[in-house]
C-alpha atoms as a PDB file:
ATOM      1  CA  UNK A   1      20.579  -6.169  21.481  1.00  0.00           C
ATOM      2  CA  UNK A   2      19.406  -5.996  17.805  1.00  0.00           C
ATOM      3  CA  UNK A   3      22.495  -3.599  17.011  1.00  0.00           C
ATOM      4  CA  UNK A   4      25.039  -6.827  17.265  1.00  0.00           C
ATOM      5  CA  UNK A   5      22.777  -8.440  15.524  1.00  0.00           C
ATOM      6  CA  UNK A   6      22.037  -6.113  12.640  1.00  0.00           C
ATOM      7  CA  UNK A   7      26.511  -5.849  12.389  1.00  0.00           C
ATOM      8  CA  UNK A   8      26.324  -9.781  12.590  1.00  0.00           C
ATOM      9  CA  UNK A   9      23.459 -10.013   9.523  1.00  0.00           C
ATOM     10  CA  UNK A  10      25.324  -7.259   7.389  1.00  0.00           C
ATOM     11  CA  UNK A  11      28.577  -9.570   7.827  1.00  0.00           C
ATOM     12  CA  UNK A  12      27.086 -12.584   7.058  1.00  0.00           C
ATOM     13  CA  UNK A  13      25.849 -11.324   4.120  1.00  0.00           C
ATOM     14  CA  UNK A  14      28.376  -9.803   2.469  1.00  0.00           C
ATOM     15  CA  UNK A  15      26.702  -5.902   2.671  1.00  0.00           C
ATOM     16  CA  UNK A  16      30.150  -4.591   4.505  1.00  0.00           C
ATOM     17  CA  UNK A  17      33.711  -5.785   3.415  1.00  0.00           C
ATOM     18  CA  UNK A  18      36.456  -4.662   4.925  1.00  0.00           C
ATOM     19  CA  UNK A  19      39.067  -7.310   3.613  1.00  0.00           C
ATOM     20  CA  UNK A  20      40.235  -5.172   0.689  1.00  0.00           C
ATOM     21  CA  UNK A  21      40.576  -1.594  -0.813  1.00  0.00           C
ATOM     22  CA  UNK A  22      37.349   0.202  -1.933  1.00  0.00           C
ATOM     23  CA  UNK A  23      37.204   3.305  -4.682  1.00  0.00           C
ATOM     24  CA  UNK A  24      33.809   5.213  -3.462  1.00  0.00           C
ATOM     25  CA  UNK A  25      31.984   7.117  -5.312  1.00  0.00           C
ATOM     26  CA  UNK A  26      33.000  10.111  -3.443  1.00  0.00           C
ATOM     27  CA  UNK A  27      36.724   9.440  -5.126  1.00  0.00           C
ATOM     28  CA  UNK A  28      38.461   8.313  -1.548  1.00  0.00           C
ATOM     29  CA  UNK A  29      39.812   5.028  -1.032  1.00  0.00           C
ATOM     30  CA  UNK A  30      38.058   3.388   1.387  1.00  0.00           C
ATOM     31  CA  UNK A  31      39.081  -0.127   3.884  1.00  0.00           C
ATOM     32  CA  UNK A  32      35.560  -0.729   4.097  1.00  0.00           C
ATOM     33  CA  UNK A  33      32.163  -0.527   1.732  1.00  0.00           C
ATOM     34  CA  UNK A  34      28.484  -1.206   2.552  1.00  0.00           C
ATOM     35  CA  UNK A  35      26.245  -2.596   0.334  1.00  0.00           C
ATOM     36  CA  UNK A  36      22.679  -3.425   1.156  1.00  0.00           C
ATOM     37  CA  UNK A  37      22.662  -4.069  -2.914  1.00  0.00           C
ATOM     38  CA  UNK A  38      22.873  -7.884  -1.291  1.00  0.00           C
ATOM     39  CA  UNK A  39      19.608  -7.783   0.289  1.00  0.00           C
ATOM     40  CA  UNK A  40      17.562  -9.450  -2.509  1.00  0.00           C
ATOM     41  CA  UNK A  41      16.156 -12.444  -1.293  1.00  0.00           C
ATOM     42  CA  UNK A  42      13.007 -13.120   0.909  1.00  0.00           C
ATOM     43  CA  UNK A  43      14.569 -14.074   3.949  1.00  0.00           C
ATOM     44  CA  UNK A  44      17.225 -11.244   4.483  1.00  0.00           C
ATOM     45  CA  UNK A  45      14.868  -8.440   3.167  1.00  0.00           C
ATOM     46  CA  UNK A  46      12.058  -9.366   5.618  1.00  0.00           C
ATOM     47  CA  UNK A  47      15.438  -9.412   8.599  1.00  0.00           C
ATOM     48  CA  UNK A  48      16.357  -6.179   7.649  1.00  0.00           C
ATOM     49  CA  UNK A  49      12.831  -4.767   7.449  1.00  0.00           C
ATOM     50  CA  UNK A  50      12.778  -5.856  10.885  1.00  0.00           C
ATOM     51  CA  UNK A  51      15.896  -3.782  12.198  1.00  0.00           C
ATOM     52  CA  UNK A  52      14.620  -0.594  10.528  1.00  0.00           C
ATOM     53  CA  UNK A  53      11.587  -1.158  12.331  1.00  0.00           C
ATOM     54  CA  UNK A  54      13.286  -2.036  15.939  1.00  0.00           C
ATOM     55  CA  UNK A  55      15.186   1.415  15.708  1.00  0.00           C
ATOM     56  CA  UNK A  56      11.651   3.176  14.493  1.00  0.00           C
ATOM     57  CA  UNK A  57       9.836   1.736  17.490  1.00  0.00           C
ATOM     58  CA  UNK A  58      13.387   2.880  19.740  1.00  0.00           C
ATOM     59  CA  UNK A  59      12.918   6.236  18.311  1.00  0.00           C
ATOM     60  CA  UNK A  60       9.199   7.072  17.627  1.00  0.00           C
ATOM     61  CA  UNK A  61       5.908   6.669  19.055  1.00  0.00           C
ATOM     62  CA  UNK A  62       3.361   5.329  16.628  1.00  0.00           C
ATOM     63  CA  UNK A  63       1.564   8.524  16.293  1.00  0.00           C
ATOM     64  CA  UNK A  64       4.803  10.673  15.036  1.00  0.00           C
ATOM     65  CA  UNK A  65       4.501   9.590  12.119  1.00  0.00           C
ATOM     66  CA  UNK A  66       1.948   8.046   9.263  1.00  0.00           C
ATOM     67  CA  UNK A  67       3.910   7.124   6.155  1.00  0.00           C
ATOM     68  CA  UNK A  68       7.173   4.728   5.775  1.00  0.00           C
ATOM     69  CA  UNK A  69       8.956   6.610   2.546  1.00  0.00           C
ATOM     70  CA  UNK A  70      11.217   5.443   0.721  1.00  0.00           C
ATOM     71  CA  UNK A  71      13.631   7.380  -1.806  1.00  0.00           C
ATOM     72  CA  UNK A  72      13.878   5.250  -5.178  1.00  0.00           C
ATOM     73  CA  UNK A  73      15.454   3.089  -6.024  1.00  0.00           C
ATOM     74  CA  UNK A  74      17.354   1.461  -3.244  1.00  0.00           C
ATOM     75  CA  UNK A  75      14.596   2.757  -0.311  1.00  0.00           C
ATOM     76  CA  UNK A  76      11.750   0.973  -2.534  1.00  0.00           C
ATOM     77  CA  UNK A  77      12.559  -2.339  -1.071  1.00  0.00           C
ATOM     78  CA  UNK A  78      13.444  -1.318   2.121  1.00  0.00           C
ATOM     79  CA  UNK A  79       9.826   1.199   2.896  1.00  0.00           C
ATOM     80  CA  UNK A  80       8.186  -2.072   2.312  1.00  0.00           C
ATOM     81  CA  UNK A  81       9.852  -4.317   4.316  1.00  0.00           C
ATOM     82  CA  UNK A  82       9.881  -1.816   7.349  1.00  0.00           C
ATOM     83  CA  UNK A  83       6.335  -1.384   6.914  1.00  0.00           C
ATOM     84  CA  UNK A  84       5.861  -5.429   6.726  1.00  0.00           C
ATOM     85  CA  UNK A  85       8.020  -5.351  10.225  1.00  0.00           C
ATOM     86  CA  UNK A  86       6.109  -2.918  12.363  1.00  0.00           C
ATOM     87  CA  UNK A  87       3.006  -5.184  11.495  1.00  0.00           C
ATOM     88  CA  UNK A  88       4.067  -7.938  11.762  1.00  0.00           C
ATOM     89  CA  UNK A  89       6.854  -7.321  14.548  1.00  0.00           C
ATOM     90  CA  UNK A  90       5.356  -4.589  16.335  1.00  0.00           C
ATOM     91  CA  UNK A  91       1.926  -4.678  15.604  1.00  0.00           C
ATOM     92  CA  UNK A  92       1.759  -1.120  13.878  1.00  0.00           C
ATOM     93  CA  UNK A  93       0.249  -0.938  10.794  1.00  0.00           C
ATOM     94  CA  UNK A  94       1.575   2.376   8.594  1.00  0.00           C
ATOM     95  CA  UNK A  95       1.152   3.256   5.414  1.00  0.00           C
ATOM     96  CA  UNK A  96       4.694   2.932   2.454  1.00  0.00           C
ATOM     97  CA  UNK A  97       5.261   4.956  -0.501  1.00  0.00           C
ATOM     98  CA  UNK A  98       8.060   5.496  -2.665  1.00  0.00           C
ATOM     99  CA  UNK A  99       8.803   7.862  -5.621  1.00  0.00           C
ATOM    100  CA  UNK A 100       9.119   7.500  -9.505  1.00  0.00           C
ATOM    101  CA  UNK A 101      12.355   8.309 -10.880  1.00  0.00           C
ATOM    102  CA  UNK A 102      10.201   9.862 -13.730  1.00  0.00           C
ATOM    103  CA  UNK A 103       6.406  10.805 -13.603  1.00  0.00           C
ATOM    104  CA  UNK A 104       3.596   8.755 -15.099  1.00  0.00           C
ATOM    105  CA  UNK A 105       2.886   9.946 -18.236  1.00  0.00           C
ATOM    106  CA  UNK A 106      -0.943   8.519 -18.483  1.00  0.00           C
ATOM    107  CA  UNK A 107      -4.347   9.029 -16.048  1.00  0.00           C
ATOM    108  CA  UNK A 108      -5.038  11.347 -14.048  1.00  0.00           C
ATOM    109  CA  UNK A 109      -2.726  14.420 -13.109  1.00  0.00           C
ATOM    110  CA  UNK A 110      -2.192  14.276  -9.370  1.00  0.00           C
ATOM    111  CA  UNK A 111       0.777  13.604  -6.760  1.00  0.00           C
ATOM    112  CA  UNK A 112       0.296   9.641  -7.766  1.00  0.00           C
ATOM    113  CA  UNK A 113       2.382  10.876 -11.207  1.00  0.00           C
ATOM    114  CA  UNK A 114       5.385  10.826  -8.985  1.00  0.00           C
ATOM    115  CA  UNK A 115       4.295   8.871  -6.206  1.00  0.00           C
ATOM    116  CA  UNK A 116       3.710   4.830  -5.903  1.00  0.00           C
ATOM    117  CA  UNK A 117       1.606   3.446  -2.763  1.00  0.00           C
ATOM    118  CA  UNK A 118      -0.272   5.345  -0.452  1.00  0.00           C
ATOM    119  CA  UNK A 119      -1.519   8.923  -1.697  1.00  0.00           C
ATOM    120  CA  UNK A 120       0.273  11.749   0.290  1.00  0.00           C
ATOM    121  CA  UNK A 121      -1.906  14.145   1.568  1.00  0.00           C
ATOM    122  CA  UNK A 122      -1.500  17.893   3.122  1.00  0.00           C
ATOM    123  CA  UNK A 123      -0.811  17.176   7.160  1.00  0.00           C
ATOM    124  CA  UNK A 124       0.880  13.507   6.957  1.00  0.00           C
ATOM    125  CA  UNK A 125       3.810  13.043   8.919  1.00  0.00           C
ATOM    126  CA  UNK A 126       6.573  11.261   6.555  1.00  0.00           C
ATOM    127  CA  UNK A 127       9.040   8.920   7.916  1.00  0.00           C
ATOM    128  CA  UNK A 128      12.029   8.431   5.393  1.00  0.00           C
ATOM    129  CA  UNK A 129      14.188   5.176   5.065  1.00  0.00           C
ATOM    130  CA  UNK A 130      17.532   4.706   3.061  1.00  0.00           C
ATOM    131  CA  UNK A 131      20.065   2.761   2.922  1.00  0.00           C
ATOM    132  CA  UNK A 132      22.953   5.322   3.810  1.00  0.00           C
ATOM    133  CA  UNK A 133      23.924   8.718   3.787  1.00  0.00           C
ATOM    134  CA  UNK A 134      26.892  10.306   1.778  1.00  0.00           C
ATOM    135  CA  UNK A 135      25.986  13.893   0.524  1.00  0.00           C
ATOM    136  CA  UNK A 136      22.699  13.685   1.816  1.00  0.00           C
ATOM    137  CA  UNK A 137      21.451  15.150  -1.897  1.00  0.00           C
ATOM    138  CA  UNK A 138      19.131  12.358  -2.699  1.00  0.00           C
ATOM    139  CA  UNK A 139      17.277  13.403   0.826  1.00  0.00           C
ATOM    140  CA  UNK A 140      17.489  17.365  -0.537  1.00  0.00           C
ATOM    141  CA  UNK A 141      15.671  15.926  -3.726  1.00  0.00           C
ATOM    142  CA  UNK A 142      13.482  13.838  -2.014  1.00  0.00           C
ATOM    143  CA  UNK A 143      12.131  17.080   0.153  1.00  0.00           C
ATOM    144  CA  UNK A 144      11.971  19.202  -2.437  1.00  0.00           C
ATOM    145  CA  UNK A 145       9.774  16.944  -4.638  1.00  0.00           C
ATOM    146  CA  UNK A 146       7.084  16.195  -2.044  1.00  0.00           C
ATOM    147  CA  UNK A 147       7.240  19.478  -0.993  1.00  0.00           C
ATOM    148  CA  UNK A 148       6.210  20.968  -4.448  1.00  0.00           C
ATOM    149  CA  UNK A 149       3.180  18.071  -4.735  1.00  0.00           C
ATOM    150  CA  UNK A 150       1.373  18.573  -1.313  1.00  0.00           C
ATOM    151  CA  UNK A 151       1.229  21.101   0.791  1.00  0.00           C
ATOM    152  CA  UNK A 152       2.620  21.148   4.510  1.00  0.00           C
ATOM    153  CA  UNK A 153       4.000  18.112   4.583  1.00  0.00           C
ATOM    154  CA  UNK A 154       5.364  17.245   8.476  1.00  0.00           C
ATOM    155  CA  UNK A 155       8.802  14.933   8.041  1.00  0.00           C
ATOM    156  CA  UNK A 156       9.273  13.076  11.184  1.00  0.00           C
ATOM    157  CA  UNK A 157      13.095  11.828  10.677  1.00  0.00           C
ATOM    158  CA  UNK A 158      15.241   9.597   8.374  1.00  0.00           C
ATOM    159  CA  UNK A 159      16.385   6.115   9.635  1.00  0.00           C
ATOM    160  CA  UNK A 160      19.523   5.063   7.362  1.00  0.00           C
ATOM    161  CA  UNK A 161      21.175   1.423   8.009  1.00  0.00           C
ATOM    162  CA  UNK A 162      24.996   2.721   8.853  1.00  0.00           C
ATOM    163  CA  UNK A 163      26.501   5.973   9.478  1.00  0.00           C
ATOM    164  CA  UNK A 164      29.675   5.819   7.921  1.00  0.00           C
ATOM    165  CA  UNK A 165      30.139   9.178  10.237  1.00  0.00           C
ATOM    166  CA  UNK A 166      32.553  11.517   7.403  1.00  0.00           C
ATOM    167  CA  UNK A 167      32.596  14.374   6.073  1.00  0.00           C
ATOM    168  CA  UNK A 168      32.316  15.463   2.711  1.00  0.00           C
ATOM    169  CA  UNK A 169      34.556  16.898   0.498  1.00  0.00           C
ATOM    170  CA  UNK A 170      34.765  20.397   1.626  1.00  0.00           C
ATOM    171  CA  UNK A 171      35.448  19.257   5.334  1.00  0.00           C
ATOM    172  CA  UNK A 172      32.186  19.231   7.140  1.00  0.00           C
ATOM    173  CA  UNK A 173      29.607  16.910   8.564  1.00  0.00           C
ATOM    174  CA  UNK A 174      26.892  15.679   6.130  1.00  0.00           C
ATOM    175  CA  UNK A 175      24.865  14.623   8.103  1.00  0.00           C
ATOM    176  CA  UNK A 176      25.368  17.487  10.489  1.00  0.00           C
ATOM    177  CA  UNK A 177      24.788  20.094   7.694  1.00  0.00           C
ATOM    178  CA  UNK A 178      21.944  18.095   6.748  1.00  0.00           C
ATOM    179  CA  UNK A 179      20.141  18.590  10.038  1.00  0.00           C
ATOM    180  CA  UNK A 180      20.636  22.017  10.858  1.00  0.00           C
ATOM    181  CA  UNK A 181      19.452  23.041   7.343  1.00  0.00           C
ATOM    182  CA  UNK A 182      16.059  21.014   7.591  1.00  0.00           C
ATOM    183  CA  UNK A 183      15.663  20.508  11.123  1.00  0.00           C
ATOM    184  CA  UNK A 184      15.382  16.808  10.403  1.00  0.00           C
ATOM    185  CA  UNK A 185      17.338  14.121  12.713  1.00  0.00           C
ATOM    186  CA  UNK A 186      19.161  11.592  11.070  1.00  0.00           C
ATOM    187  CA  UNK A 187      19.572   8.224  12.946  1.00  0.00           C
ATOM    188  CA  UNK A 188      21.035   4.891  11.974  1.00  0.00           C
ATOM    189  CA  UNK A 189      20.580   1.567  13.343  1.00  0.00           C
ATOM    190  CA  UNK A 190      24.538   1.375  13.739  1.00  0.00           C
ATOM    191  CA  UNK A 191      27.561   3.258  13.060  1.00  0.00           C
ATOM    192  CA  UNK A 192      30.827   2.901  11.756  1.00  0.00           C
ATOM    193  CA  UNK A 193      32.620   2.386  15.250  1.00  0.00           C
ATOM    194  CA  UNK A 194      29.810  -0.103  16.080  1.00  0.00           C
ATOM    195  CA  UNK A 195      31.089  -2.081  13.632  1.00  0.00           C
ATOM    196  CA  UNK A 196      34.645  -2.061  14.128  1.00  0.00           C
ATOM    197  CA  UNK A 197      34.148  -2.291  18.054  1.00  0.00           C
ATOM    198  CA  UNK A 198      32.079  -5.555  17.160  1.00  0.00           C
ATOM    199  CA  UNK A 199      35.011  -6.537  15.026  1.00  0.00           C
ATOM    200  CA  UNK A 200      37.728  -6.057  17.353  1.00  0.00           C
ATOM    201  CA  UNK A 201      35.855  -7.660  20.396  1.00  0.00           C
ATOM    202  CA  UNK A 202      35.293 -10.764  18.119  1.00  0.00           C
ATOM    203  CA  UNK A 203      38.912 -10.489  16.900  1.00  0.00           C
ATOM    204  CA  UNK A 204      37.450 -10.487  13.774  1.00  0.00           C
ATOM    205  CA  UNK A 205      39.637  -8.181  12.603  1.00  0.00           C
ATOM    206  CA  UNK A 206      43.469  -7.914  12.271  1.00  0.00           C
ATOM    207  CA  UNK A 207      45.865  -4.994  14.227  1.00  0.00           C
ATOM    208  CA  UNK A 208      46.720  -3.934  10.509  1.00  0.00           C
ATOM    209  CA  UNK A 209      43.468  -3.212   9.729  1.00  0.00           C
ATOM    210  CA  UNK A 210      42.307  -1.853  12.180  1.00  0.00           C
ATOM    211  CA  UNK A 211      45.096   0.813  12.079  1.00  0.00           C
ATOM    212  CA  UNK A 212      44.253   1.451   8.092  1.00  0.00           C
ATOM    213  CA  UNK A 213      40.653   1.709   8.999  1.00  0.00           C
ATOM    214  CA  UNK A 214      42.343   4.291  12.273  1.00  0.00           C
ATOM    215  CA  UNK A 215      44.185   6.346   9.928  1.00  0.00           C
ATOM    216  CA  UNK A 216      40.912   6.325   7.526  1.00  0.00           C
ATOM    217  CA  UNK A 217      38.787   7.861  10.180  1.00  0.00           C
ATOM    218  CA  UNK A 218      41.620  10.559  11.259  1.00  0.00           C
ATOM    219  CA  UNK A 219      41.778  11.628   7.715  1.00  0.00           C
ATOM    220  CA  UNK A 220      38.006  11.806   6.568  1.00  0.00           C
ATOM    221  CA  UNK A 221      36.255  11.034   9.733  1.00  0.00           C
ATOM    222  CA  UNK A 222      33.483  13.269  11.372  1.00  0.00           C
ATOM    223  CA  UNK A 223      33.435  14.587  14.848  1.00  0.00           C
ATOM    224  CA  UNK A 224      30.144  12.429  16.018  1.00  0.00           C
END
C-alpha cells in the first residue's frame, strides 16, 4: 500500500520529526513538524511525484481534470513532479502550471503575466497540489487569482501530502471550512493518525510520546 510507504519515505527523509518540540507558525507548540522543504534532490522529488500521483489516479478519472497546479513556491516543484508521475507511472499525460508570486512586467499582457507553464483557458478543469494545509489562505488566494484571469474556471480538488487534521485558531476545522465555502474536497495521501498508527505498530515510537502527541490532538485536534 503506497500510504506505508509514503509515511516510510517522509521518515527516512527527515520531512516529519517528532523527536523534539516544534514552535509552528500558527504559535502552538507542536511534538511533530512536516517539512517537504527536504525534498530537493532528483531521486526523492521524482518518489514523491509519484505518491501525489497514486492518490490522483485513487481519486480521479483522467478526464476530471486537465491541469496539475501548483501554488508557488513550495507546489512549483511538486505540480511538476506529479505531472512527470502520471506519465511516466500511469501513463497520463496532463498539463502543470504554477503561479508568479509577482506578474511579469514585460511582453504581452495576458494570464501568462501571472501564470508559468501551460496557458489556462475558460472551461479547464484545475487540479491543485500543495504540500499541506494550515489556514487554507494560500488556496483562498490561489482561487481568487485564477478566477479574476479566466473565466469559469472548473477546480476538480486539492491533493495535499499530510493532513495534520486541526483546527485553527478560532476552534474550527480548516479544512472543513475550506470545503463547504468552495465546494472543493480536500484529500491527502496520509494523515496525522496514519502516521502515528505506523509509528506505534513499528514501535517506532515511545509511550511518552505518544501520550504528548495524545494530549496534542485532544487540545488542537479536529473532529475528522
Amino acid at each position: 500500500m503506497y500510504k506505508e510507504k509514503f509515511i516510510n519515505f517522509l521518515l527516512e527523509n527527515g520531512a516529519f520529526l517528532y523527536d523534539n518540540s516544534y514552535n509552528l507558525e500558527s504559535g502552538r507548540n507542536s511534538p511533530y513538524y512536516i517539512n517537504t522543504g527536504v525534498f530537493y534532490r532528483g531521486e526523492n522529488i521524482k518518489e514523491i511525484g509519484y505518491y501525489y500521483a497514486s492518490k490522483i489516479t485513487d481519486k480521479f478519472d483522467p478526464e476530471e481534470y486537465d491541469i496539475i497546479f501548483g501554488p508557488a513556491y513550495k507546489g512549483i516543484p511538486l505540480c511538476i513532479a506529479t505531472a512527470i508521475a502520471l506519465n511516466e507511472d500511469f501513463k497520463i499525460n496532463k498539463n502543470f502550471a504554477f503561479n508568479r508570486k509577482e506578474p511579469k512586467s514585460h511582453g504581452e499582457s495576458t494570464n501568462q503575466n501571472w501564470i508559468v507553464g501551460c496557458e489556462i483557458k475558460e472551461g479547464d478543469k484545475i487540479l491543485i497540489v500543495d504540500d499541506v494545509f494550515t489556514t487554507g489562505n494560500t488556496k483562498y488566494e490561489i482561487i481568487d487569482l485564477l478566477n479574476g484571469l479566466v473565466n469559469n474556471i472548473q477546480y476538480t480538488g486539492i491533493i495535499i501530502a499530510v493532513d495534520r487534521q486541526e483546527t485553527g485558531k478560532d476552534g474550527v476545522d480548516a479544512i472543513k471550512q475550506f470545503e463547504k465555502t468552495t465546494d472543493l474536497s480536500v484529500d491527502s495521501i496520509v494523515n496525522i493518525n496514519d502516521i502515528v498508527e505506523y509509528l506505534h505498530n513499528k514501535g517506532k515510537i515511545t509511550e511518552d510520546k505518544l501520550k504528548e502527541i495524545e494530549d496534542y490532538r485532544n487540545r488542537f485536534g479536529s473532529k475528522r
